[in-house]
PDB file of N, CA and C in Angstrom:
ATOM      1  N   UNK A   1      -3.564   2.720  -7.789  1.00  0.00           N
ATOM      2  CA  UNK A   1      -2.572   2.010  -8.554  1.00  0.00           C
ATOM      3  C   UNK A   1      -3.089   1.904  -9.985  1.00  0.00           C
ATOM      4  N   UNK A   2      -2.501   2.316 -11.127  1.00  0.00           N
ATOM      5  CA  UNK A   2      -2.400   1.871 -12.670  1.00  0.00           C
ATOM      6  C   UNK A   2      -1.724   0.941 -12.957  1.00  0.00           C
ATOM      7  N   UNK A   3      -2.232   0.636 -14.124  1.00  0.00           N
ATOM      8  CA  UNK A   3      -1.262  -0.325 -14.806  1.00  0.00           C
ATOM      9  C   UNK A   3      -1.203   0.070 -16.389  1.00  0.00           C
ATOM     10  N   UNK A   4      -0.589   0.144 -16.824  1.00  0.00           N
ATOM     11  CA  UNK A   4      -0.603   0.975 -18.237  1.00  0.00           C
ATOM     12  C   UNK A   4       0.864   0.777 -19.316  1.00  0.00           C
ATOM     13  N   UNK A   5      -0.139  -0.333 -20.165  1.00  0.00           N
ATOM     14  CA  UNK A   5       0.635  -0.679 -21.041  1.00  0.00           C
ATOM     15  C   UNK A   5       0.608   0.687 -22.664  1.00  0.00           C
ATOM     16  N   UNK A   6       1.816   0.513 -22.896  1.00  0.00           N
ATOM     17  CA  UNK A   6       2.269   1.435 -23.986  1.00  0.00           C
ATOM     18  C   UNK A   6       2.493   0.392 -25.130  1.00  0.00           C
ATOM     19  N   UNK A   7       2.095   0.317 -26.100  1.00  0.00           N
ATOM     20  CA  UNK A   7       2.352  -1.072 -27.423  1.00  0.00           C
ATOM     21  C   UNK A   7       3.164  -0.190 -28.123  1.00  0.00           C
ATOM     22  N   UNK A   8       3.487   1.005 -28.585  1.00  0.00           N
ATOM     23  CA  UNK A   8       4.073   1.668 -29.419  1.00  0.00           C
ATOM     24  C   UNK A   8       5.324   1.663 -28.879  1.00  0.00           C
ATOM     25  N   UNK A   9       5.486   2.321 -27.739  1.00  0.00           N
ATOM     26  CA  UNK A   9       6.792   1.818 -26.928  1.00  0.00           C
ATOM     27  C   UNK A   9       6.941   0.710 -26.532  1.00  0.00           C
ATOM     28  N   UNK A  10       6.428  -0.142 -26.469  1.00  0.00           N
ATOM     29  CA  UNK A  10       6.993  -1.676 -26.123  1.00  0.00           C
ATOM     30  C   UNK A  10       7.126  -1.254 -24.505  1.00  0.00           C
ATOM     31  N   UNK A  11       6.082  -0.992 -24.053  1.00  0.00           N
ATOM     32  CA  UNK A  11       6.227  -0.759 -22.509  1.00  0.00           C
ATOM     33  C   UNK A  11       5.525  -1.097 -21.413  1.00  0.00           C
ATOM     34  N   UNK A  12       5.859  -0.989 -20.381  1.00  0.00           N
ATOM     35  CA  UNK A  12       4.486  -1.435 -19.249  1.00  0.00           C
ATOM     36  C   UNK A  12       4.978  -0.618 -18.159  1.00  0.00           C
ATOM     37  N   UNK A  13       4.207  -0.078 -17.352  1.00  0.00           N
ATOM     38  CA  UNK A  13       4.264   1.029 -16.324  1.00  0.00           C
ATOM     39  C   UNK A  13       3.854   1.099 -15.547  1.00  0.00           C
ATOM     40  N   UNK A  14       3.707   0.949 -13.340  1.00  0.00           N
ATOM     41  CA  UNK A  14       2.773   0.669 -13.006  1.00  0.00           C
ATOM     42  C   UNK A  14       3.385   1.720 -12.027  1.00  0.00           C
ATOM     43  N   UNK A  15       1.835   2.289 -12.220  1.00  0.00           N
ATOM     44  CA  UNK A  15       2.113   3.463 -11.182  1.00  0.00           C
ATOM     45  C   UNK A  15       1.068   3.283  -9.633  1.00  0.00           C
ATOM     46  N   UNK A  16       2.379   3.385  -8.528  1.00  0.00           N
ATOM     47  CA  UNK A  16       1.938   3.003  -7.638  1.00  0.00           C
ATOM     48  C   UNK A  16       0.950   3.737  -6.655  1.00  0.00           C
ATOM     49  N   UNK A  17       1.332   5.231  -7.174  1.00  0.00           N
ATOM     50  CA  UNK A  17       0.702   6.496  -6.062  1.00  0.00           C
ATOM     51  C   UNK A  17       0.171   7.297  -7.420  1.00  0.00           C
ATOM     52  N   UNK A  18      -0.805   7.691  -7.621  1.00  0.00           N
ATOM     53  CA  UNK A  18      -1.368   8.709  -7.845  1.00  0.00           C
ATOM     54  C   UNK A  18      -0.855  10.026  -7.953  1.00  0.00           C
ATOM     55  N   UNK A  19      -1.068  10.358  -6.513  1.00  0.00           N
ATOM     56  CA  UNK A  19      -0.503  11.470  -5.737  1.00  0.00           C
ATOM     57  C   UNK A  19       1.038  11.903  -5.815  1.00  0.00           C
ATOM     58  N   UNK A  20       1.622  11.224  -6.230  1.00  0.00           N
ATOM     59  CA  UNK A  20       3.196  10.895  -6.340  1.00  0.00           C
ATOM     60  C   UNK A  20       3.489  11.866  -7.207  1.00  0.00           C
ATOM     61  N   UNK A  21       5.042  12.606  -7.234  1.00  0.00           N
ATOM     62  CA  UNK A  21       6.025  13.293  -7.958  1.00  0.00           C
ATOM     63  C   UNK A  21       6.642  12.308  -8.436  1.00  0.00           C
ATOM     64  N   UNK A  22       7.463  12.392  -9.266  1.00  0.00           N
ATOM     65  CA  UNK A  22       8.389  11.183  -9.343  1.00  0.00           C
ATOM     66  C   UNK A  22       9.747  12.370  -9.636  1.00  0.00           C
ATOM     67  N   UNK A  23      10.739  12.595  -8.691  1.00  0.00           N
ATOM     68  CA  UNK A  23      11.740  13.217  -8.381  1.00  0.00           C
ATOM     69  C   UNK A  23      13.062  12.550  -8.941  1.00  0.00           C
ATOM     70  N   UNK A  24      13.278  11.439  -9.269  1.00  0.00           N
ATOM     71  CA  UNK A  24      13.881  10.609  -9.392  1.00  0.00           C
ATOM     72  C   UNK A  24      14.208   9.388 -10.335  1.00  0.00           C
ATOM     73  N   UNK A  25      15.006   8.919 -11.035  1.00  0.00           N
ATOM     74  CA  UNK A  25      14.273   7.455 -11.742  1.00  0.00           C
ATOM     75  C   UNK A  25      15.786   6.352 -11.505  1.00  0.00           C
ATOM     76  N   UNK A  26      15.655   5.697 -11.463  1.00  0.00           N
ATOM     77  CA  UNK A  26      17.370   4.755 -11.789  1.00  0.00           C
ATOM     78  C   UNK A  26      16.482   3.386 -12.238  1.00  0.00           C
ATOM     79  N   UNK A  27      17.554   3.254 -13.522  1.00  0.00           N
ATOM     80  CA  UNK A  27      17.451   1.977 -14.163  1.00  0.00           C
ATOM     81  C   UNK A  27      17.968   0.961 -13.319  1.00  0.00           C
ATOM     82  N   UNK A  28      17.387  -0.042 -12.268  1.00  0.00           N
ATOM     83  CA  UNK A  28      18.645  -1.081 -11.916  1.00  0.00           C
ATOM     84  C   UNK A  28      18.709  -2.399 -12.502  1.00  0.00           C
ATOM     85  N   UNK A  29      18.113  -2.540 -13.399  1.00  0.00           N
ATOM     86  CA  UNK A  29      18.279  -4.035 -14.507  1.00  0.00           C
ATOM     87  C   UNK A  29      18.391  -3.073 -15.815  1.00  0.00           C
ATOM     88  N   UNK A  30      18.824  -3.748 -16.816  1.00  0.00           N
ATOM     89  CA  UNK A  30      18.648  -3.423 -18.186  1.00  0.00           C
ATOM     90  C   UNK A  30      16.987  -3.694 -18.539  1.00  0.00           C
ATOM     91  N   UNK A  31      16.564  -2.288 -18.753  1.00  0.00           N
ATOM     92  CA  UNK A  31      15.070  -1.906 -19.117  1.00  0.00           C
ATOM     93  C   UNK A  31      14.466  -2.092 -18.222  1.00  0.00           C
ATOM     94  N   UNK A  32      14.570  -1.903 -16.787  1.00  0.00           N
ATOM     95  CA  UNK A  32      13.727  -2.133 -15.968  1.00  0.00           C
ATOM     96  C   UNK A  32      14.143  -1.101 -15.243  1.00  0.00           C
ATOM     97  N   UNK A  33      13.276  -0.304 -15.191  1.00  0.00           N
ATOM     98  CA  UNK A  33      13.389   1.348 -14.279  1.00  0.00           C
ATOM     99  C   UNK A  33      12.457   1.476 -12.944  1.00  0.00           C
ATOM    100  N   UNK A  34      12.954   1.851 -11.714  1.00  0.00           N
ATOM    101  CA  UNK A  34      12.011   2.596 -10.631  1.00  0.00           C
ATOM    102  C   UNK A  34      11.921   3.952 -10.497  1.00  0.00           C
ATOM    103  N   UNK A  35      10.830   4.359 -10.408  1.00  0.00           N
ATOM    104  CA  UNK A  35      10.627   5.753 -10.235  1.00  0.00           C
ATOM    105  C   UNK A  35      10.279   6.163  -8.669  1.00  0.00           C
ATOM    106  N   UNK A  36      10.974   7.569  -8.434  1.00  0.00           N
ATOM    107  CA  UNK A  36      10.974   7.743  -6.818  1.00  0.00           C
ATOM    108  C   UNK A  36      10.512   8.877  -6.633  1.00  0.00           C
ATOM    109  N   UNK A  37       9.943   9.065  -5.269  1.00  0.00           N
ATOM    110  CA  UNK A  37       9.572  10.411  -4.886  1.00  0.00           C
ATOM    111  C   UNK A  37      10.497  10.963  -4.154  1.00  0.00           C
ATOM    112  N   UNK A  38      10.092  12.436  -3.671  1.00  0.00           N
ATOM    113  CA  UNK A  38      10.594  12.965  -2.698  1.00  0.00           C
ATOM    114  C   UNK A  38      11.780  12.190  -1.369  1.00  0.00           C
ATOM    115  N   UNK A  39      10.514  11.521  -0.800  1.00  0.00           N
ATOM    116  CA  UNK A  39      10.883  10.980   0.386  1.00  0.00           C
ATOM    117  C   UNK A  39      11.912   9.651  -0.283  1.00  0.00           C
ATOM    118  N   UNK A  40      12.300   9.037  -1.496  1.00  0.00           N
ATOM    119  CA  UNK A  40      13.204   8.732  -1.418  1.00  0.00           C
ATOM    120  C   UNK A  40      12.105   6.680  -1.728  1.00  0.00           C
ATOM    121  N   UNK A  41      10.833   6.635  -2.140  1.00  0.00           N
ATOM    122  CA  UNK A  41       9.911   5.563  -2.028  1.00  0.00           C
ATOM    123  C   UNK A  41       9.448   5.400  -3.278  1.00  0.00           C
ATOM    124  N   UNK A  42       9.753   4.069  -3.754  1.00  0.00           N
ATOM    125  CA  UNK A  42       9.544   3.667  -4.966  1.00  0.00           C
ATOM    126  C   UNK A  42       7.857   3.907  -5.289  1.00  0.00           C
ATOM    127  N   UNK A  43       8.011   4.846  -6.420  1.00  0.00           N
ATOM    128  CA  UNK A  43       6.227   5.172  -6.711  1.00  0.00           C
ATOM    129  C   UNK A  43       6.185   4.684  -8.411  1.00  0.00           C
ATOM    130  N   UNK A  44       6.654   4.192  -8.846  1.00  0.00           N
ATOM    131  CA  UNK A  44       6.580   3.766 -10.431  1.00  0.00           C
ATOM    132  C   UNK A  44       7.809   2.613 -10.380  1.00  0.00           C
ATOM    133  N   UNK A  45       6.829   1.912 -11.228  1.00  0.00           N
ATOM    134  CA  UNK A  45       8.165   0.742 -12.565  1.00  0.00           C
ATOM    135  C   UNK A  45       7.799   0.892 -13.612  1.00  0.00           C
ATOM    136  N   UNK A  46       8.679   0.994 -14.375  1.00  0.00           N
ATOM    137  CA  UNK A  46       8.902   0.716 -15.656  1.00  0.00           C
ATOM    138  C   UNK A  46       9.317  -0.455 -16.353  1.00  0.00           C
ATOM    139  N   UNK A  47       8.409  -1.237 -17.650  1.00  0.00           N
ATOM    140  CA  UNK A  47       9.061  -2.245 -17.908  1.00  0.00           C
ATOM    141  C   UNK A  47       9.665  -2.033 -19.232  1.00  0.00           C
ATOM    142  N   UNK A  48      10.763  -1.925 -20.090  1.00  0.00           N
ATOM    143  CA  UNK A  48      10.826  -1.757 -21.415  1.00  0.00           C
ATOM    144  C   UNK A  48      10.854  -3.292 -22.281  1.00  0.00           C
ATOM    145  N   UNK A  49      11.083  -2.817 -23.368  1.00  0.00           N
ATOM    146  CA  UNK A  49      11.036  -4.335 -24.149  1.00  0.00           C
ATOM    147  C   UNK A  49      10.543  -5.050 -23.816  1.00  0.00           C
ATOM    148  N   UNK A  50       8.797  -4.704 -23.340  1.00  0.00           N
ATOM    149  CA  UNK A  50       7.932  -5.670 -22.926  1.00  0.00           C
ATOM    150  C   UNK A  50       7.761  -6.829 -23.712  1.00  0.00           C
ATOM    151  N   UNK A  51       7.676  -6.847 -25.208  1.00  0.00           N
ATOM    152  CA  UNK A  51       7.429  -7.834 -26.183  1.00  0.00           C
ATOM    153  C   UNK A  51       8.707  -8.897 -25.814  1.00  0.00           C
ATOM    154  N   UNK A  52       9.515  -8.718 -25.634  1.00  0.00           N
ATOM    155  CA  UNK A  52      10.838  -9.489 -25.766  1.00  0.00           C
ATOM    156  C   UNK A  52      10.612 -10.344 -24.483  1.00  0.00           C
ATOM    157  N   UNK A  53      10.354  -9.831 -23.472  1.00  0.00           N
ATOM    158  CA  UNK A  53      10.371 -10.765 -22.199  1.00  0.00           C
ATOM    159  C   UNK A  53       8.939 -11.387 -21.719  1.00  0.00           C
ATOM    160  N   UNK A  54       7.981 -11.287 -23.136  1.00  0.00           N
ATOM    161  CA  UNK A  54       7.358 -12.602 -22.472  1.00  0.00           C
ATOM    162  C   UNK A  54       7.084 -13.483 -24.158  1.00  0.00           C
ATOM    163  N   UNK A  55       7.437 -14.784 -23.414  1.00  0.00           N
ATOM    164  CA  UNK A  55       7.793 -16.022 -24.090  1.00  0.00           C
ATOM    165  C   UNK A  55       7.151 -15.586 -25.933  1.00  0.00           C
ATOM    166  N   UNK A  56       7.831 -16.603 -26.633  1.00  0.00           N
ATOM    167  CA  UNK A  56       7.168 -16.348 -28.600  1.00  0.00           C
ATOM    168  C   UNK A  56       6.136 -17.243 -27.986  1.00  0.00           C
ATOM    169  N   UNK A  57       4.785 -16.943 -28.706  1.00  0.00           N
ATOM    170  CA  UNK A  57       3.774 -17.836 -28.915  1.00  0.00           C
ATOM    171  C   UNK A  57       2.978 -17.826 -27.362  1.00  0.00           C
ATOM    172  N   UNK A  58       3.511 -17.083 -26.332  1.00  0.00           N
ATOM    173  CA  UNK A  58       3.105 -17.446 -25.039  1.00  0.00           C
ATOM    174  C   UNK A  58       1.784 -16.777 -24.933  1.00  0.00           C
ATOM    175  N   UNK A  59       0.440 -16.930 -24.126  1.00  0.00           N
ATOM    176  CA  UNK A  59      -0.368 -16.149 -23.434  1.00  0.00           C
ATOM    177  C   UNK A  59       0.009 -14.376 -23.704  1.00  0.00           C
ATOM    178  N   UNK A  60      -0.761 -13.640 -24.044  1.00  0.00           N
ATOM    179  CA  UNK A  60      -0.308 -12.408 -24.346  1.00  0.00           C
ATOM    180  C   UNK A  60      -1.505 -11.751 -23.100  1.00  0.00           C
ATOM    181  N   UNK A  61      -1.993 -12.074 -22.046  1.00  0.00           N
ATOM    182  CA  UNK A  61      -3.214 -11.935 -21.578  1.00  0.00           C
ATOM    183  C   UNK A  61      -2.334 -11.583 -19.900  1.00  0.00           C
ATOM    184  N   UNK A  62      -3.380 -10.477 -19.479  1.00  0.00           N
ATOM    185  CA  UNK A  62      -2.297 -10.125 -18.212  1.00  0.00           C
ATOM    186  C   UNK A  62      -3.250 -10.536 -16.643  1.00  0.00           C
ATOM    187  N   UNK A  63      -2.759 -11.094 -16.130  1.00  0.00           N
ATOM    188  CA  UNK A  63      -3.800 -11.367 -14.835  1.00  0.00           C
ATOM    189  C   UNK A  63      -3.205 -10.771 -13.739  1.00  0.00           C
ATOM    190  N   UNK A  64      -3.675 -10.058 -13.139  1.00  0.00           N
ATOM    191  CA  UNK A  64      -3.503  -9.279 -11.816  1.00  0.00           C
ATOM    192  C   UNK A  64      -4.161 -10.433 -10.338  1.00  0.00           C
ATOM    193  N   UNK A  65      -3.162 -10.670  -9.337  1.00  0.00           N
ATOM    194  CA  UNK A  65      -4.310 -10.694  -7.997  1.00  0.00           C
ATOM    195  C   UNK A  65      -3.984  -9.514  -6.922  1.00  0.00           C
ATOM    196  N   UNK A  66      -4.496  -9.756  -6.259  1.00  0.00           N
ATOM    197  CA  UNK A  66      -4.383  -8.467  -5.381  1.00  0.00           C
ATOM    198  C   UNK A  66      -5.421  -8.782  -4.036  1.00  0.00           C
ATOM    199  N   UNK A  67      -4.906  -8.720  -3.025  1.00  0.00           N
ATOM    200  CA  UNK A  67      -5.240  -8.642  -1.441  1.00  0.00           C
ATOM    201  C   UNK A  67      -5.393  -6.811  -0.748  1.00  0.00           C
ATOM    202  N   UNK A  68      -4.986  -6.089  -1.859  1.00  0.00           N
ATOM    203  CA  UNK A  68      -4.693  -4.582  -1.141  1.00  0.00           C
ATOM    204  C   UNK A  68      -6.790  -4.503  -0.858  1.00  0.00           C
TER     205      UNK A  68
END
């Protein structure tokens, strides 16, 4: 799994498989994209207008947890 922010694009991207094609993409929110493989299994998100959706003045600092 990545996580990979773009600042020039105002973006954030988290790619779930490695190994993955991404065959596929559909936007289903405004700026918020999934990317799909083959089999039809979400292997990427996309976040756009990252700057815009988190708070003015807020924490700019990203914390991950994780059990995988």
């Amino acid at each position: 799994m990545k996580l990979l922010v773009d600042h020039e694009a105002d973006a954030l991207y988290l790619k779930l498989n490695d190994d993955a094609t991404v065959v596929e993409s559909e936007e289903v929110q405004p700026g918020i994209v999934l990317d799909f493989d083959a089999d039809e299994k979400v292997v990427g998100l996309e976040i756009l207008g990252l700057s815009s959706r988190v708070p003015a003045g807020g924490d700019r600092t990203l914390s991950v947890e994780t059990t995988i």
